[in-house]
Structure formats: structure tokens, C-alpha cells
N, C-alpha and C. Protein backbone atom coordinates (compact mmCIF):
# COMPACT_ATOMS: atom_id res chain seq x y z
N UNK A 1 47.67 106.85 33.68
CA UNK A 1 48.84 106.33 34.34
C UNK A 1 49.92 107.42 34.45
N UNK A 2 49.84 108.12 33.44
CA UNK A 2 51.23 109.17 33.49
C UNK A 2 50.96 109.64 34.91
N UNK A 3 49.57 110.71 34.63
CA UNK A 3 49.51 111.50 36.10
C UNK A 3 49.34 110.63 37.18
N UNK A 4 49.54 109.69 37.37
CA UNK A 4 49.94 108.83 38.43
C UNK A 4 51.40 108.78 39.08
N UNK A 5 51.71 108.69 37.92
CA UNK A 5 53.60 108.89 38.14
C UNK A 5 53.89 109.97 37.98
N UNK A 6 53.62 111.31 37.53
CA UNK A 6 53.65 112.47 37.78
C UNK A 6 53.51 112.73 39.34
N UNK A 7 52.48 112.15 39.63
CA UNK A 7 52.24 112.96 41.22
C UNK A 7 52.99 112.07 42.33
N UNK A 8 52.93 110.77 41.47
CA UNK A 8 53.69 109.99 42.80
C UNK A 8 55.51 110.84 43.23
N UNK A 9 55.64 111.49 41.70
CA UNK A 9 57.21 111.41 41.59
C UNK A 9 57.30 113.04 42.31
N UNK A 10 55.89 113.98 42.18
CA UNK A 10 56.16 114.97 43.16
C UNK A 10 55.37 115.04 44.41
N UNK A 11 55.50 113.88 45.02
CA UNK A 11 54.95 113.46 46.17
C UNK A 11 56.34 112.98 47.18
N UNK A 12 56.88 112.44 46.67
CA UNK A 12 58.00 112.22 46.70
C UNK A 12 59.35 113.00 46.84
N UNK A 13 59.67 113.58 45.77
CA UNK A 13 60.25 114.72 46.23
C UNK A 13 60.05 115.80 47.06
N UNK A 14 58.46 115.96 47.25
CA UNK A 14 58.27 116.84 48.71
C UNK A 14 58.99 115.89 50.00
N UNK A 15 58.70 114.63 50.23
CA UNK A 15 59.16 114.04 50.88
C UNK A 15 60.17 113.91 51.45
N UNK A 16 60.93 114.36 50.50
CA UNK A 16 62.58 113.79 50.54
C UNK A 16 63.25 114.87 51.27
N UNK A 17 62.36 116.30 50.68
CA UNK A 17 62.83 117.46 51.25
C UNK A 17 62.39 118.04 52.52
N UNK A 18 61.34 117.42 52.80
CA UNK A 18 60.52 117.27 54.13
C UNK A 18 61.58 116.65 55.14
N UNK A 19 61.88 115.01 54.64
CA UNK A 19 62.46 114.80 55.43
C UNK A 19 64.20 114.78 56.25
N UNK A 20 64.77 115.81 54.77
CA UNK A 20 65.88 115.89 55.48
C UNK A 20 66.02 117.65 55.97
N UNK A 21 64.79 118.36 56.88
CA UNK A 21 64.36 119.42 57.29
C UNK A 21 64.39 120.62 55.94
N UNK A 22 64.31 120.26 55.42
CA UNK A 22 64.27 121.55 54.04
C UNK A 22 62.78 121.95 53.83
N UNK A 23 62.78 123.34 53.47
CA UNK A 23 61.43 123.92 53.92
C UNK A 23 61.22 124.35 52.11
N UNK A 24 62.48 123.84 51.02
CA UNK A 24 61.56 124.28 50.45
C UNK A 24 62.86 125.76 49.24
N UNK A 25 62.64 126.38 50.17
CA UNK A 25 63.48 127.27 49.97
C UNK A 25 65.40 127.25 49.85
N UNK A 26 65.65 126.72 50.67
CA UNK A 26 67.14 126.46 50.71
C UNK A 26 67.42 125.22 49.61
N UNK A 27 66.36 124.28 49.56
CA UNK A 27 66.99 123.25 47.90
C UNK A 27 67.02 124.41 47.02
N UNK A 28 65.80 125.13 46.83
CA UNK A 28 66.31 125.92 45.57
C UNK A 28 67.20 126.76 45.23
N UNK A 29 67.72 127.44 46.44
CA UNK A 29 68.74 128.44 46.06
C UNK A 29 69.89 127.45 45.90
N UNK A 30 69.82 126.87 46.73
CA UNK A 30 71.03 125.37 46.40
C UNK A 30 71.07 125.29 44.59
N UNK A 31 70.32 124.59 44.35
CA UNK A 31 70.23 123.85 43.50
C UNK A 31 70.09 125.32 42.06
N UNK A 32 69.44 126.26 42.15
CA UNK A 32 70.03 127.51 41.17
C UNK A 32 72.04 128.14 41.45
N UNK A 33 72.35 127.90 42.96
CA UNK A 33 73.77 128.41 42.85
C UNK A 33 75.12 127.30 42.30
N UNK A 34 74.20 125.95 42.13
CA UNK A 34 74.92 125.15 41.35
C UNK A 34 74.76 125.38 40.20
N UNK A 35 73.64 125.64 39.76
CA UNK A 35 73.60 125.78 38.20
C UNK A 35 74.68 126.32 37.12
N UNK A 36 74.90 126.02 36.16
CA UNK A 36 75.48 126.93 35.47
C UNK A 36 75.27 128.42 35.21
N UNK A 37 75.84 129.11 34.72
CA UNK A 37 75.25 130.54 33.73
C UNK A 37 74.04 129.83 32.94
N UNK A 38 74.40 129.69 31.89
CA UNK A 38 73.35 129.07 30.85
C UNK A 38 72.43 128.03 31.77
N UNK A 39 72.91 127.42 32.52
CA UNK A 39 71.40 126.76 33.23
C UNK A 39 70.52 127.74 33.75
N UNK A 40 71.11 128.64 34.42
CA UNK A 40 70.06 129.37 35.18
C UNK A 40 69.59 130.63 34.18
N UNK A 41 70.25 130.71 32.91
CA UNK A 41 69.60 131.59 32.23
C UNK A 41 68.61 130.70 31.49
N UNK A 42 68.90 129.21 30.96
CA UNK A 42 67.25 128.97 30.21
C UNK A 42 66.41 128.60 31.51
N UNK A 43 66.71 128.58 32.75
CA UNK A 43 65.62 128.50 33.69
C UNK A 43 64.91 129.34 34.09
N UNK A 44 65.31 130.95 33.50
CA UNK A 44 64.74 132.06 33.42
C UNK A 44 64.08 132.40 32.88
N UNK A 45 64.75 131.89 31.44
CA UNK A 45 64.30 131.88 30.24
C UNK A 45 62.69 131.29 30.05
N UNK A 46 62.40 129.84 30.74
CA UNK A 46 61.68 129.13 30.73
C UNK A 46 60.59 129.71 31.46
N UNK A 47 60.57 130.30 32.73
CA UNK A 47 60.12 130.74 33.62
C UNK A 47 59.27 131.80 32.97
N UNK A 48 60.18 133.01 32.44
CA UNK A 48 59.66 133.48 31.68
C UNK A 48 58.28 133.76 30.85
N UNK A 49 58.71 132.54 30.15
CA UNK A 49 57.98 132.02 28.86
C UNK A 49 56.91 131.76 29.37
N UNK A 50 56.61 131.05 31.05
CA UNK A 50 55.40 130.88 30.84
C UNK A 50 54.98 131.78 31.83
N UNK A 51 55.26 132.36 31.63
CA UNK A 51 54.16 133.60 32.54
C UNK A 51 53.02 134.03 31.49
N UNK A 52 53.27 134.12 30.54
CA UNK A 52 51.90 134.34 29.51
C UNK A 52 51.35 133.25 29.22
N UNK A 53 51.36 132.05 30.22
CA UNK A 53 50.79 130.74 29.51
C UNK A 53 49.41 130.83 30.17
N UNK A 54 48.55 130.17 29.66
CA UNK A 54 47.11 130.28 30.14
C UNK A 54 47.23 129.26 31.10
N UNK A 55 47.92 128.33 31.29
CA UNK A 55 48.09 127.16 32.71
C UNK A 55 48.66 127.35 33.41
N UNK A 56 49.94 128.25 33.63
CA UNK A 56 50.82 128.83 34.75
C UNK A 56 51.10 130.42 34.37
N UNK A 57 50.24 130.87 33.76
CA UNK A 57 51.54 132.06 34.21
C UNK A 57 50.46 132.53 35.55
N UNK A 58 49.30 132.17 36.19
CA UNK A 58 48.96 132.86 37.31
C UNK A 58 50.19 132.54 38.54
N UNK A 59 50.51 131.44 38.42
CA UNK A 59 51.51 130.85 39.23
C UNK A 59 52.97 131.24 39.48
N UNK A 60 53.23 131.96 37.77
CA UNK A 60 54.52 132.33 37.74
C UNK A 60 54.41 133.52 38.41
N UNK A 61 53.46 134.41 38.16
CA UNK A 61 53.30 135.62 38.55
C UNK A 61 53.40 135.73 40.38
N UNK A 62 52.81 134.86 40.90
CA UNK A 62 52.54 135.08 41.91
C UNK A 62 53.90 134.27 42.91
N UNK A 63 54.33 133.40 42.50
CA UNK A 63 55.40 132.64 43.11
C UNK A 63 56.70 132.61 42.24
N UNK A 64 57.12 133.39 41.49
CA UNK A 64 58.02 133.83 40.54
C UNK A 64 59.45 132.82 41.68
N UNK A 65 59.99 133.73 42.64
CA UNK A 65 61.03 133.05 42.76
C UNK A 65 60.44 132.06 44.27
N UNK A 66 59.76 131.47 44.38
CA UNK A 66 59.22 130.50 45.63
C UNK A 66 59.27 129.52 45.57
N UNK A 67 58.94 128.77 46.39
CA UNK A 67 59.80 127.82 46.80
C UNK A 67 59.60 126.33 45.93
N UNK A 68 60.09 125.28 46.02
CA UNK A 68 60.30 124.11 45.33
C UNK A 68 59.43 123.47 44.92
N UNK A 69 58.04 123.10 45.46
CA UNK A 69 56.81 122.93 44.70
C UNK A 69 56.15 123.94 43.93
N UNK A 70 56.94 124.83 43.93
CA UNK A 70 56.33 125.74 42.80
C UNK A 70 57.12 125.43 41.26
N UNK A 71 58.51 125.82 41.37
CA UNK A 71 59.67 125.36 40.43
C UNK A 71 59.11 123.65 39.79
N UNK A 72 59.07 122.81 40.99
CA UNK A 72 59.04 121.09 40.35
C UNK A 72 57.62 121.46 39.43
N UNK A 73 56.50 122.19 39.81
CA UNK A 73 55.07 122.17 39.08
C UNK A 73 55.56 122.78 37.63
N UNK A 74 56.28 124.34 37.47
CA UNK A 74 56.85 124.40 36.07
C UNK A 74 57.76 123.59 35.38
N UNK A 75 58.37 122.58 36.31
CA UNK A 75 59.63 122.06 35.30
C UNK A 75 59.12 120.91 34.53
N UNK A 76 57.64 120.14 35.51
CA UNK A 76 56.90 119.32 35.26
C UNK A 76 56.15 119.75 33.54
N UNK A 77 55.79 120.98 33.61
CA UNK A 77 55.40 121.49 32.66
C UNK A 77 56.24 121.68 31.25
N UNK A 78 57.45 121.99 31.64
CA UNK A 78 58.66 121.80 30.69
C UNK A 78 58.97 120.59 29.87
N UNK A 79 59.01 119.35 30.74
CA UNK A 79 59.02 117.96 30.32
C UNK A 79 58.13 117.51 29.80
């Protein structure tokens, strides 16, 4: 059931960003130039961290700063 609601909930948020023309890219810089200092440093921080993970860091490596289904898949991982 979780990964049910896991995917429904990033199924969804693609959606949302789909449908008010966002490609993706512009939520995130959005949503990092709101951040705080300290937000966007443990989001670095985090980011970071899993680049040596055996489940994402191929991902981090390769889509480090890209776009919003990349970010929602690590933050998913965070939670």
C-alpha cells in the first residue's frame, strides 16, 4: 500500500506541474530560491550524501541539479 501512495502522490505532482505548463525545471529553481540558507544547504547536504548510496547515487551523479522528478525521487528517499 505505501508504494501505492508513494507513486500515486508522484504521479500527481508531475501532474500538477504538467498542468500549469512547468517543464520541470522552473518549479525547482523556484522552489530552491525560496528556500532558506540552511534549507538549501541540508538539501545539498542531503543530495550529497547520497551520491555514494547504492540506490541513487547513479541518479545523483547523473541528474545532480535536474529537473523535479529527479529532486521528488531523492526527497522520497529522504522521508
Amino acid at each position: 500500500m505505501t508504494l501505492d501512495v508513494e507513486h500515486f502522490a508522484k504521479v500527481r505532482l508531475l501532474a500538477l506541474a504538467e498542468d500549469h505548463g512547468e517543464d520541470g525545471y522552473g518549479v525547482l529553481r523556484d522552489y530552491l530560491a525560496s528556500a532558506s540558507r540552511n534549507q538549501r544547504s541540508y538539501i545539498q547536504s542531503e543530495i550529497d550524501r547520497r551520491e555514494g548510496s547504492p540506490y541513487s547515487g547513479d541518479m545523483v551523479r547523473k541528474y545532480r541539479d535536474d529537473m523535479l522528478w529527479k529532486l521528488e525521487g531523492l526527497l522520497w528517499e529522504v522521508g
